[in-house]
PDB file of N, CA and C in Angstrom:
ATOM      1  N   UNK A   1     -16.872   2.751  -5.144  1.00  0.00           N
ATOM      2  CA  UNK A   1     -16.212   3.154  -3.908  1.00  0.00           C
ATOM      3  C   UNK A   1     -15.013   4.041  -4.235  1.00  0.00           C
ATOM      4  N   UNK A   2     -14.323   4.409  -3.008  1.00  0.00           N
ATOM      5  CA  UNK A   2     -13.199   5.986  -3.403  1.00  0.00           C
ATOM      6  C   UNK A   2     -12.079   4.872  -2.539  1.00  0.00           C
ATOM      7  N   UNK A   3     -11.327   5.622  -2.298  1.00  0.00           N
ATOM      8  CA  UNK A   3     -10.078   5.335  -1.644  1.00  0.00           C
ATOM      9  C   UNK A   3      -9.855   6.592  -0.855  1.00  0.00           C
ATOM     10  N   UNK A   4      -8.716   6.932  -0.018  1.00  0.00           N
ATOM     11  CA  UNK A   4      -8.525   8.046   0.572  1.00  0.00           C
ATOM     12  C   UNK A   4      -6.579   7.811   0.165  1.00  0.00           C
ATOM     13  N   UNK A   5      -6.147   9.176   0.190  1.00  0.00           N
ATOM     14  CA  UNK A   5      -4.292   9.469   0.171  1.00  0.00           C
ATOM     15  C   UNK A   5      -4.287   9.474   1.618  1.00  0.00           C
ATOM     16  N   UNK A   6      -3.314   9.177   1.783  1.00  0.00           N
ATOM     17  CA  UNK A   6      -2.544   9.062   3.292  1.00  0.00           C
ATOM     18  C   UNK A   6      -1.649   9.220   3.989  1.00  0.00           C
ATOM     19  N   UNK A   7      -0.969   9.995   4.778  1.00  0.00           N
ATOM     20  CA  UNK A   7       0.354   9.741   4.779  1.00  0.00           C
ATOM     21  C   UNK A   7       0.896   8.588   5.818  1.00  0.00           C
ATOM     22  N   UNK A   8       2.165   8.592   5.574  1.00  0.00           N
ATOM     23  CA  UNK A   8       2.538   7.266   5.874  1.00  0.00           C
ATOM     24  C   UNK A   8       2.261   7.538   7.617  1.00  0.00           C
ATOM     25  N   UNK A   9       2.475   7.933   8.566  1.00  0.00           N
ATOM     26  CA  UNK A   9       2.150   8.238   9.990  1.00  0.00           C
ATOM     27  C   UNK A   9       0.399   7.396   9.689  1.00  0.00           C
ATOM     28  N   UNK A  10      -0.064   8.049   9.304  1.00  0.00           N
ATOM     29  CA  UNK A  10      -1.810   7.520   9.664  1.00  0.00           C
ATOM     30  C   UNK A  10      -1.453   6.255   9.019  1.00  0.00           C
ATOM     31  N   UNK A  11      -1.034   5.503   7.965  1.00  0.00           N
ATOM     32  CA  UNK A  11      -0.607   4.905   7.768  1.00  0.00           C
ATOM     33  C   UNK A  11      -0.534   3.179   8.857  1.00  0.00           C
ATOM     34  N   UNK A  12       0.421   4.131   9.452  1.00  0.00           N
ATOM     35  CA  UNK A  12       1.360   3.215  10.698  1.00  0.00           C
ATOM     36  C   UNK A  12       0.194   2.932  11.550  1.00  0.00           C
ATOM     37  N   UNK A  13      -0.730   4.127  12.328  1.00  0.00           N
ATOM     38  CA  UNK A  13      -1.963   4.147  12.807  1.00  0.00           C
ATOM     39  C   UNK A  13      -3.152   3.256  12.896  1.00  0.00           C
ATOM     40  N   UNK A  14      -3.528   3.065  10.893  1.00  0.00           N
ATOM     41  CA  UNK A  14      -4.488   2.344  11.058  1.00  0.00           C
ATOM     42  C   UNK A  14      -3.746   0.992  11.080  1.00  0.00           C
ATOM     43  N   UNK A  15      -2.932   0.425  10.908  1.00  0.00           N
ATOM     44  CA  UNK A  15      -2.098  -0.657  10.949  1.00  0.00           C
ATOM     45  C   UNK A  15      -2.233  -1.385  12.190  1.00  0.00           C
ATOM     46  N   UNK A  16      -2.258   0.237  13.538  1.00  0.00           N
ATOM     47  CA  UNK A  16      -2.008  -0.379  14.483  1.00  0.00           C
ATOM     48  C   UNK A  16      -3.492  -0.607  15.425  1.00  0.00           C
ATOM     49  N   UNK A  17      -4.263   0.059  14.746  1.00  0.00           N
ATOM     50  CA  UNK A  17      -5.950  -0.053  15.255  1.00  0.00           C
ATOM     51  C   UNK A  17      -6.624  -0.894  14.221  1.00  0.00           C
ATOM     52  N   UNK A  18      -6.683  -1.513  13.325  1.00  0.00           N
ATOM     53  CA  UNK A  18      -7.465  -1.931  12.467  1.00  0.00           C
ATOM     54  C   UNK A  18      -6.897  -3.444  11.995  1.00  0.00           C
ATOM     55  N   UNK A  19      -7.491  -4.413  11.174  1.00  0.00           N
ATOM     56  CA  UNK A  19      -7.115  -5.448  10.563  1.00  0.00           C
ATOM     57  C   UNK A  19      -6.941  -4.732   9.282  1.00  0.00           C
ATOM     58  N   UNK A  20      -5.627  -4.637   9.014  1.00  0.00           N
ATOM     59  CA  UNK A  20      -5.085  -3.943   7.792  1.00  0.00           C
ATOM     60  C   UNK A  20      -3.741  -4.485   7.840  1.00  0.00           C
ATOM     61  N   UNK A  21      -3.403  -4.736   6.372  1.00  0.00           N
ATOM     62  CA  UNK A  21      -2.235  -4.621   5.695  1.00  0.00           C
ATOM     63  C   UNK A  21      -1.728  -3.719   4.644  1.00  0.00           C
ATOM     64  N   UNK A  22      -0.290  -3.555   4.909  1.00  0.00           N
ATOM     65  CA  UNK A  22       0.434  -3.180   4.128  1.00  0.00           C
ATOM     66  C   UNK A  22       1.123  -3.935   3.277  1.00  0.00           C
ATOM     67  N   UNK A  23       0.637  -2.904   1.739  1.00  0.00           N
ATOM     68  CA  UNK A  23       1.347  -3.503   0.040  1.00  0.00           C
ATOM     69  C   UNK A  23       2.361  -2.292  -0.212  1.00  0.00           C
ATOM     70  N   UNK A  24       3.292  -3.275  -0.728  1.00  0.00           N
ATOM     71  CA  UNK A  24       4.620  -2.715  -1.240  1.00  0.00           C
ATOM     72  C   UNK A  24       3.814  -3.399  -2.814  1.00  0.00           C
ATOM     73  N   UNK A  25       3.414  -2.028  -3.570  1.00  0.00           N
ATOM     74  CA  UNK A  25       2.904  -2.972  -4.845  1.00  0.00           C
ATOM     75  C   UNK A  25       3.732  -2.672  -6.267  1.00  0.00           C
ATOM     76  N   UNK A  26       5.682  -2.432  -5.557  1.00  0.00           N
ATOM     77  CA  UNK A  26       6.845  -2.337  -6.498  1.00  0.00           C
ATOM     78  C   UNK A  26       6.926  -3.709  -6.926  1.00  0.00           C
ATOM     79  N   UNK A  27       7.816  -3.788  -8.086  1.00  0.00           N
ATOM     80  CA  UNK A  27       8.485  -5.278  -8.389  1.00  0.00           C
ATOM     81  C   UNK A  27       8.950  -5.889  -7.330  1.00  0.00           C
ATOM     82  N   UNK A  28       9.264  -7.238  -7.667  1.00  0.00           N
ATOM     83  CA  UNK A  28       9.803  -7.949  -6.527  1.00  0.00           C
ATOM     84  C   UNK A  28      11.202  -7.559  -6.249  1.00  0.00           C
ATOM     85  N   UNK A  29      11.846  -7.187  -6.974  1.00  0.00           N
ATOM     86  CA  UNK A  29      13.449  -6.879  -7.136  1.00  0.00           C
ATOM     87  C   UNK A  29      13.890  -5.749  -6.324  1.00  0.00           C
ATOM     88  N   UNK A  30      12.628  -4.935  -6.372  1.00  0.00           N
ATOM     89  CA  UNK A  30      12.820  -3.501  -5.972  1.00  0.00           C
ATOM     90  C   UNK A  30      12.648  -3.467  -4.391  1.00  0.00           C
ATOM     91  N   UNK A  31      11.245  -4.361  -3.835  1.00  0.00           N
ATOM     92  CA  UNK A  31      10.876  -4.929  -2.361  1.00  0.00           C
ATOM     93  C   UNK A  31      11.610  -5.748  -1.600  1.00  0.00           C
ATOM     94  N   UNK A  32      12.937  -6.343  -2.752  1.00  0.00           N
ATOM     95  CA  UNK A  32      13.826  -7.457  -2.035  1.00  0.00           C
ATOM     96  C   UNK A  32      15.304  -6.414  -1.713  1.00  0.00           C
ATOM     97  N   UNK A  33      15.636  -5.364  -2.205  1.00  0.00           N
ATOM     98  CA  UNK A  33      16.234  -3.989  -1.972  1.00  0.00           C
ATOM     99  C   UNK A  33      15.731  -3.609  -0.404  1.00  0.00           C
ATOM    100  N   UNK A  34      14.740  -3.020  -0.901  1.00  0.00           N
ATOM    101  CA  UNK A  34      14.353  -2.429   0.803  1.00  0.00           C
ATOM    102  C   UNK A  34      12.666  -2.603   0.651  1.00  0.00           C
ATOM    103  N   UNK A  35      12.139  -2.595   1.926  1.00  0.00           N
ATOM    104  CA  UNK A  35      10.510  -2.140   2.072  1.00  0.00           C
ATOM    105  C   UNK A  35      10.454  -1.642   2.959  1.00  0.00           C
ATOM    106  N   UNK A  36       9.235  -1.278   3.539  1.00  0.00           N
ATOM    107  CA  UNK A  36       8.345  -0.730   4.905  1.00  0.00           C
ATOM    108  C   UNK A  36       8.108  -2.050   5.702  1.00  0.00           C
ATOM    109  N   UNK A  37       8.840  -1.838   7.031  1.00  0.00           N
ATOM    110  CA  UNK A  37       8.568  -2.814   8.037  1.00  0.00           C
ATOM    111  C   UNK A  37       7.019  -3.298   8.094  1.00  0.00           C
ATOM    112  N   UNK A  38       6.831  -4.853   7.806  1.00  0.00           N
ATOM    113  CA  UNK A  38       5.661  -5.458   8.002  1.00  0.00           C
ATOM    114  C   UNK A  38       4.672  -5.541   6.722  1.00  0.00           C
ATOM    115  N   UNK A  39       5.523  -4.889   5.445  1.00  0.00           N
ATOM    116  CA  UNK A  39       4.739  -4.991   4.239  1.00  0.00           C
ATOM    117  C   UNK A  39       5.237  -6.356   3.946  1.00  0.00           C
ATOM    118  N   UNK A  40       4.257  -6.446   2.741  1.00  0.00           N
ATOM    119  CA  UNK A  40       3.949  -7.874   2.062  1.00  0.00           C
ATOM    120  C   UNK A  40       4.438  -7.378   0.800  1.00  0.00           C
ATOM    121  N   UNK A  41       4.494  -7.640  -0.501  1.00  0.00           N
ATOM    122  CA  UNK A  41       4.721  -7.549  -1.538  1.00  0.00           C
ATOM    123  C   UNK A  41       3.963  -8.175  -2.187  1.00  0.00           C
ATOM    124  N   UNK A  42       3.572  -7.287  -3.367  1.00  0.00           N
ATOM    125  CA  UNK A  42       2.027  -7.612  -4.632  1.00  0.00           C
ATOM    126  C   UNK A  42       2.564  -6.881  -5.085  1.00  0.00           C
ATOM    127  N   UNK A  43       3.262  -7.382  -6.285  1.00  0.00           N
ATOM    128  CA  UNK A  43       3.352  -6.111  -7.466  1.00  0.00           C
ATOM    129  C   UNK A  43       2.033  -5.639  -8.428  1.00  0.00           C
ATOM    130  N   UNK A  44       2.127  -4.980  -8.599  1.00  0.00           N
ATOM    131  CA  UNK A  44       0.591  -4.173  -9.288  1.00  0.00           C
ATOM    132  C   UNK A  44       0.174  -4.877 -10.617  1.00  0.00           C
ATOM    133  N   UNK A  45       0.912  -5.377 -11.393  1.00  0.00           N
ATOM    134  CA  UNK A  45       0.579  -6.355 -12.668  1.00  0.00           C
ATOM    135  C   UNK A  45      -0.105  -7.610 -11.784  1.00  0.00           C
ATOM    136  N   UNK A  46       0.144  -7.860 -10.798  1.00  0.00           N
ATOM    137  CA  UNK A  46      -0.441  -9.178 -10.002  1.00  0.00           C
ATOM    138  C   UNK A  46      -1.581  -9.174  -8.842  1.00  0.00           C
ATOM    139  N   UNK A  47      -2.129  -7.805  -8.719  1.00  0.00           N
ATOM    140  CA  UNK A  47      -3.194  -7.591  -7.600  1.00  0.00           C
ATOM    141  C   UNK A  47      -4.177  -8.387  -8.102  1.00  0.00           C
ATOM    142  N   UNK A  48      -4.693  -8.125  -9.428  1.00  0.00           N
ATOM    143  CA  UNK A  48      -5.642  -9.097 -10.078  1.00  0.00           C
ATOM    144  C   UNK A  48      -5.487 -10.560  -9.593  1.00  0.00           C
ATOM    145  N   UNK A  49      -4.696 -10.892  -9.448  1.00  0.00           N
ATOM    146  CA  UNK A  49      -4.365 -12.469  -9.960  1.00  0.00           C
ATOM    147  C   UNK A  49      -4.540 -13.037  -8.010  1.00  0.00           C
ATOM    148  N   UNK A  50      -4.768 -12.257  -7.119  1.00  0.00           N
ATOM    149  CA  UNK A  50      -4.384 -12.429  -5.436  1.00  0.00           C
ATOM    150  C   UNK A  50      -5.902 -12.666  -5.127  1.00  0.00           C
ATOM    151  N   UNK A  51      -6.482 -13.303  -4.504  1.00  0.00           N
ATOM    152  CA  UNK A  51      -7.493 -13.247  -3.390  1.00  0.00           C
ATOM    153  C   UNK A  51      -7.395 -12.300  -2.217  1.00  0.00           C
ATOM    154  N   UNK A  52      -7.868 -11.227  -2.672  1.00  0.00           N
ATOM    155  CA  UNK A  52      -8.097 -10.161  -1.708  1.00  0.00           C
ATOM    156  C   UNK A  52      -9.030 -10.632  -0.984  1.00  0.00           C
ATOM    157  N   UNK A  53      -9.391  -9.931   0.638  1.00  0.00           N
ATOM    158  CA  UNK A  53     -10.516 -10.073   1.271  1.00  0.00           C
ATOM    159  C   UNK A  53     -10.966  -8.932   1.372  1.00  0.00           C
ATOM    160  N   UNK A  54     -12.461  -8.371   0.978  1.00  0.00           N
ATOM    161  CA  UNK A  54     -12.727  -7.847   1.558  1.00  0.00           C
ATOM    162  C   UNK A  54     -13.225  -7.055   3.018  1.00  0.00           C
ATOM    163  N   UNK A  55     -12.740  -7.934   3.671  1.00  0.00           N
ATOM    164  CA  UNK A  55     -12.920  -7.732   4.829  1.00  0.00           C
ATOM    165  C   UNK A  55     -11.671  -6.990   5.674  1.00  0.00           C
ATOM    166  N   UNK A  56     -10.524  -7.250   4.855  1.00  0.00           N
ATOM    167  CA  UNK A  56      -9.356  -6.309   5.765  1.00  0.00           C
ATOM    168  C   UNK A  56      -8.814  -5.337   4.645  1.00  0.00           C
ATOM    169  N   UNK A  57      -8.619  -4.126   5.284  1.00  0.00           N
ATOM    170  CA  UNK A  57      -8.028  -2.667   4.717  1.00  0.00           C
ATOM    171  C   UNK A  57      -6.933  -2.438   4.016  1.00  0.00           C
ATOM    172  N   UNK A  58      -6.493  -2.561   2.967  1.00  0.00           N
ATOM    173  CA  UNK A  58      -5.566  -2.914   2.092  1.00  0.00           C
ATOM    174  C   UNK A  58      -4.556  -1.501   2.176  1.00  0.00           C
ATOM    175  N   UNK A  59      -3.500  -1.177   2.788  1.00  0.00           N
ATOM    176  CA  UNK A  59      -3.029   0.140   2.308  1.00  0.00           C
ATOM    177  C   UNK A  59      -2.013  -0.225   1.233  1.00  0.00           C
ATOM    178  N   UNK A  60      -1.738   0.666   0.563  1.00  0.00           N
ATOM    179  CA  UNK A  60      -0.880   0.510  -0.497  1.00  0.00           C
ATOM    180  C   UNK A  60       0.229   1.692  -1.218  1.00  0.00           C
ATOM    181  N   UNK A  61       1.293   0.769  -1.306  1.00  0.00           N
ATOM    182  CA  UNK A  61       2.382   2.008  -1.383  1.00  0.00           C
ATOM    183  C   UNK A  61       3.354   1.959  -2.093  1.00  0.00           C
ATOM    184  N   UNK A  62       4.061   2.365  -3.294  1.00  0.00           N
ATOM    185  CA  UNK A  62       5.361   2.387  -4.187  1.00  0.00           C
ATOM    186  C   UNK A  62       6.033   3.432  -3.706  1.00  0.00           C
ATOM    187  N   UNK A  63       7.044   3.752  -4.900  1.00  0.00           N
ATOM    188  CA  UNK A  63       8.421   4.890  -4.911  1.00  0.00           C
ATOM    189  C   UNK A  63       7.756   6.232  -4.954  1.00  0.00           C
ATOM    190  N   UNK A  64       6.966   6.660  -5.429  1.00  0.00           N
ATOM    191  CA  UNK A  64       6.497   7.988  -5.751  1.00  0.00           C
ATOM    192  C   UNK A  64       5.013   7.946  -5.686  1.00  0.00           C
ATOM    193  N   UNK A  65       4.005   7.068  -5.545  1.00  0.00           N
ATOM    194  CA  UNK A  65       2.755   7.002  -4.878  1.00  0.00           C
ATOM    195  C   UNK A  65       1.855   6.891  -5.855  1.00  0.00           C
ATOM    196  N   UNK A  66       2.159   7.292  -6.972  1.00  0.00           N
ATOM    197  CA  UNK A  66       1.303   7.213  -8.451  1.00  0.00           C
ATOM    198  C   UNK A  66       1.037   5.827  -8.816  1.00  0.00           C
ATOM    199  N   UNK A  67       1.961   4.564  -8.987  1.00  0.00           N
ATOM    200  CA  UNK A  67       1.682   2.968  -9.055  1.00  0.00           C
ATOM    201  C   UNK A  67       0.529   2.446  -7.944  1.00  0.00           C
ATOM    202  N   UNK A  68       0.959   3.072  -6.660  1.00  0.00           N
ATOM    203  CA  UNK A  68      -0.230   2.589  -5.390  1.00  0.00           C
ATOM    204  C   UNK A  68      -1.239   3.486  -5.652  1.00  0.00           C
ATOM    205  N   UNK A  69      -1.407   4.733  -6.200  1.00  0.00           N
ATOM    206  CA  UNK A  69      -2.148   5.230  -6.401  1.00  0.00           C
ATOM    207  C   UNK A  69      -3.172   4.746  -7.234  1.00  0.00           C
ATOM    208  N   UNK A  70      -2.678   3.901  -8.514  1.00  0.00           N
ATOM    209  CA  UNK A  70      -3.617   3.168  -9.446  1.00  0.00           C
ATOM    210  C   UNK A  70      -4.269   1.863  -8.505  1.00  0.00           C
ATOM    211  N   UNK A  71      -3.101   0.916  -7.968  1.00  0.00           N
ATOM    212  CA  UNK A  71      -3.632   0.238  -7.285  1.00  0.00           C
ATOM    213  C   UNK A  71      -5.010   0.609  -6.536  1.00  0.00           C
ATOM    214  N   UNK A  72      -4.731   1.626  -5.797  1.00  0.00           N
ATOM    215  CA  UNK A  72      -6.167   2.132  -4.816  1.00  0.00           C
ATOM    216  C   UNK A  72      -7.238   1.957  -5.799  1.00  0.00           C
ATOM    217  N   UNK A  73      -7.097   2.279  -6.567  1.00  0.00           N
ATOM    218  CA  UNK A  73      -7.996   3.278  -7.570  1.00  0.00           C
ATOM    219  C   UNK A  73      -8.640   1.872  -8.188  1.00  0.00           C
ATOM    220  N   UNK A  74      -8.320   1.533  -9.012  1.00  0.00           N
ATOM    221  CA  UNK A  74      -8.150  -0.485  -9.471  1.00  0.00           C
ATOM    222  C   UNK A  74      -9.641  -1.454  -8.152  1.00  0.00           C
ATOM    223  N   UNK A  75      -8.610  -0.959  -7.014  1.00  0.00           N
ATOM    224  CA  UNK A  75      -8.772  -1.909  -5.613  1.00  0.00           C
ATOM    225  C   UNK A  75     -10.598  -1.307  -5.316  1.00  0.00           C
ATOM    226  N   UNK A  76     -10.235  -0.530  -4.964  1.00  0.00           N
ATOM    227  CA  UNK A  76     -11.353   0.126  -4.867  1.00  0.00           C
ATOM    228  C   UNK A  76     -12.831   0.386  -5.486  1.00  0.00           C
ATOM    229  N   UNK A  77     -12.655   0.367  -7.083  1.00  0.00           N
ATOM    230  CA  UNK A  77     -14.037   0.104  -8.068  1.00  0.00           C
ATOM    231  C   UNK A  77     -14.010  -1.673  -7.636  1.00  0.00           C
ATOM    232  N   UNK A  78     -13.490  -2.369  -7.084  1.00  0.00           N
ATOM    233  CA  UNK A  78     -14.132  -3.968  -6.739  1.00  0.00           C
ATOM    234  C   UNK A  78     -14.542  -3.999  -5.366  1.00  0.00           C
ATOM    235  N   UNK A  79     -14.528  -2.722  -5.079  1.00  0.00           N
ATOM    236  CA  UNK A  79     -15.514  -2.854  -3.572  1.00  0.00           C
ATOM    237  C   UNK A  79     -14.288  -3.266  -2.489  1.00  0.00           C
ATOM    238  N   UNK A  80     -13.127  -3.112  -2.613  1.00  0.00           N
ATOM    239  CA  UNK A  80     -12.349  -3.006  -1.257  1.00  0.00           C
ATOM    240  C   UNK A  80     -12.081  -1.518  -0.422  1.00  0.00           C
ATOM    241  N   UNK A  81     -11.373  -1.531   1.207  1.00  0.00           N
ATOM    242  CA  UNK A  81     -11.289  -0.472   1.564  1.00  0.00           C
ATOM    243  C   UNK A  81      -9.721  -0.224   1.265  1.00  0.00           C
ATOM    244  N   UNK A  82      -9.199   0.627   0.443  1.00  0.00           N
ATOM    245  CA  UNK A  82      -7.977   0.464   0.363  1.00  0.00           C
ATOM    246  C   UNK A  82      -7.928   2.564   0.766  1.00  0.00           C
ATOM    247  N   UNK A  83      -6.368   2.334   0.823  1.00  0.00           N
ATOM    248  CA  UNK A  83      -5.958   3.443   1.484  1.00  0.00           C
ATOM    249  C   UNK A  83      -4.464   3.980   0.188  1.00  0.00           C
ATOM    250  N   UNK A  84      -4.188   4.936  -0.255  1.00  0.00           N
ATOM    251  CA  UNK A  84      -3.004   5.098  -0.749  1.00  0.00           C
ATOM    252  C   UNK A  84      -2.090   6.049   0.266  1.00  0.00           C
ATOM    253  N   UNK A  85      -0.549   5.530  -0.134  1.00  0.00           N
ATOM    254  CA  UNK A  85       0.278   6.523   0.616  1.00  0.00           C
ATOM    255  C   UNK A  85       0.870   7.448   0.013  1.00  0.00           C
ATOM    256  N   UNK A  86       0.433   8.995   0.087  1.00  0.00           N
ATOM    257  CA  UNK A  86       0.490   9.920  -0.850  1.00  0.00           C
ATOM    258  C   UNK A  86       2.230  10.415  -0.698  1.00  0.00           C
ATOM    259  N   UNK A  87       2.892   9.904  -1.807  1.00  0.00           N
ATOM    260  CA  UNK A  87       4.035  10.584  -2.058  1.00  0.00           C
ATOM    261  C   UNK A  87       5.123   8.992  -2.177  1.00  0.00           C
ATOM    262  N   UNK A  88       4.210   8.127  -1.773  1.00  0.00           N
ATOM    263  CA  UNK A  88       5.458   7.178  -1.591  1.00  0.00           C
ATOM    264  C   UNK A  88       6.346   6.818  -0.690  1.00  0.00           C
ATOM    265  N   UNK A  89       7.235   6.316  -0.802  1.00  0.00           N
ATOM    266  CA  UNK A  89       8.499   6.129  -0.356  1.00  0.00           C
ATOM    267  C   UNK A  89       9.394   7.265  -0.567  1.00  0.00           C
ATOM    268  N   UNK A  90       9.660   8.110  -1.425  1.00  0.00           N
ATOM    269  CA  UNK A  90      10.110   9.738  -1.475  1.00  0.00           C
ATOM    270  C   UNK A  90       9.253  10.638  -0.836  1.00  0.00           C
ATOM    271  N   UNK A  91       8.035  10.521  -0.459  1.00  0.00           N
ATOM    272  CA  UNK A  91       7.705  11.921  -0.104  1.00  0.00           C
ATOM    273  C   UNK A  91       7.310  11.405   1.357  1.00  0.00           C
ATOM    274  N   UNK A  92       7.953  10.389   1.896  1.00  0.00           N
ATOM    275  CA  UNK A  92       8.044   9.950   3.302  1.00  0.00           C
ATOM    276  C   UNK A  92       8.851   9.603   3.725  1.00  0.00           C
ATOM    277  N   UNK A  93      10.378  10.067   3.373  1.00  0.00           N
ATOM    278  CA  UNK A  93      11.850   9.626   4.037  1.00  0.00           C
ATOM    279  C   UNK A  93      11.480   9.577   5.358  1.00  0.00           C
ATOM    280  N   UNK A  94      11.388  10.700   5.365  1.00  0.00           N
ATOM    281  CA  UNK A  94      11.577  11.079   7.078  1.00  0.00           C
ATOM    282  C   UNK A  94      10.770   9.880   8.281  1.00  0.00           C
ATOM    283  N   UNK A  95       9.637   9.359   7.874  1.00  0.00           N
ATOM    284  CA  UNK A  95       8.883   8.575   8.272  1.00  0.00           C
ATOM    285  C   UNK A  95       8.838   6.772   8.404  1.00  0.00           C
ATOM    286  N   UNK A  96      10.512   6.692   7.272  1.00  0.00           N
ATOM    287  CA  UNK A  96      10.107   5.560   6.651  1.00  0.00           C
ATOM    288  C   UNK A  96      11.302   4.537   8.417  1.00  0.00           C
ATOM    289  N   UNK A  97      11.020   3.235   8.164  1.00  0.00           N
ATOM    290  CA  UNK A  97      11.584   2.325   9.208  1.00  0.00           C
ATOM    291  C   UNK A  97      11.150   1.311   8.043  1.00  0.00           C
ATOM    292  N   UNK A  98      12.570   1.079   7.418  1.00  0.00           N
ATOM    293  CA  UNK A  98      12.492  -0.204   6.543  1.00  0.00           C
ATOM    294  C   UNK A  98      13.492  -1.153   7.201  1.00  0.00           C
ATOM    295  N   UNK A  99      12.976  -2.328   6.187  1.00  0.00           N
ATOM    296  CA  UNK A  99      13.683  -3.944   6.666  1.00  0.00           C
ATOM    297  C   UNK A  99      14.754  -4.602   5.076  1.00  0.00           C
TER     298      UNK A  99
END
């Protein structure tokens, strides 16, 4: 399976039409700083170790989009629908509404 890049707007979208969650898949240290309203936290050394479902849409997102980018990538050869957010948290200031 593939994954698709995303930006954070479609993002927000399928969030709001679909059974999907959002991964903050930074350290914990970094997610307890700031996140994206309504993310969860999985750091990427630990996706392995989680009971994913395949049944709901995994989006996934770090600082610069390359870490969620592996994630997708990872997520995805095990047969999930995952989504990456292309650029991150930097290449989506403008977009971002954190907690």
């Amino acid at each position: 399976m593939r994954f698709d890049n995303i930006r954070l707007d479609k993002a927000y979208w399928i969030l709001e039409n679909f059974p999907a969650i959002l991964v903050d898949v930074r350290e914990k240290e970094e997610y307890q700083k700031f996140h994206l309203r309504g993310a969860v936290n999985i750091p990427y050394d630990e996706l392995t170790e989680k009971d994913l479902n395949k049944e709901t849409i995994y989006i996934f997102y770090c600082n610069n989009g390359m870490q969620s980018m592996r994630a997708a990538r990872d997520c995805a050869m095990d047969g999930f629908q995952v989504y990456n957010v292309i650029g991150g948290l930097k290449g989506n200031e403008k977009d971002i509404d954190i907690t």
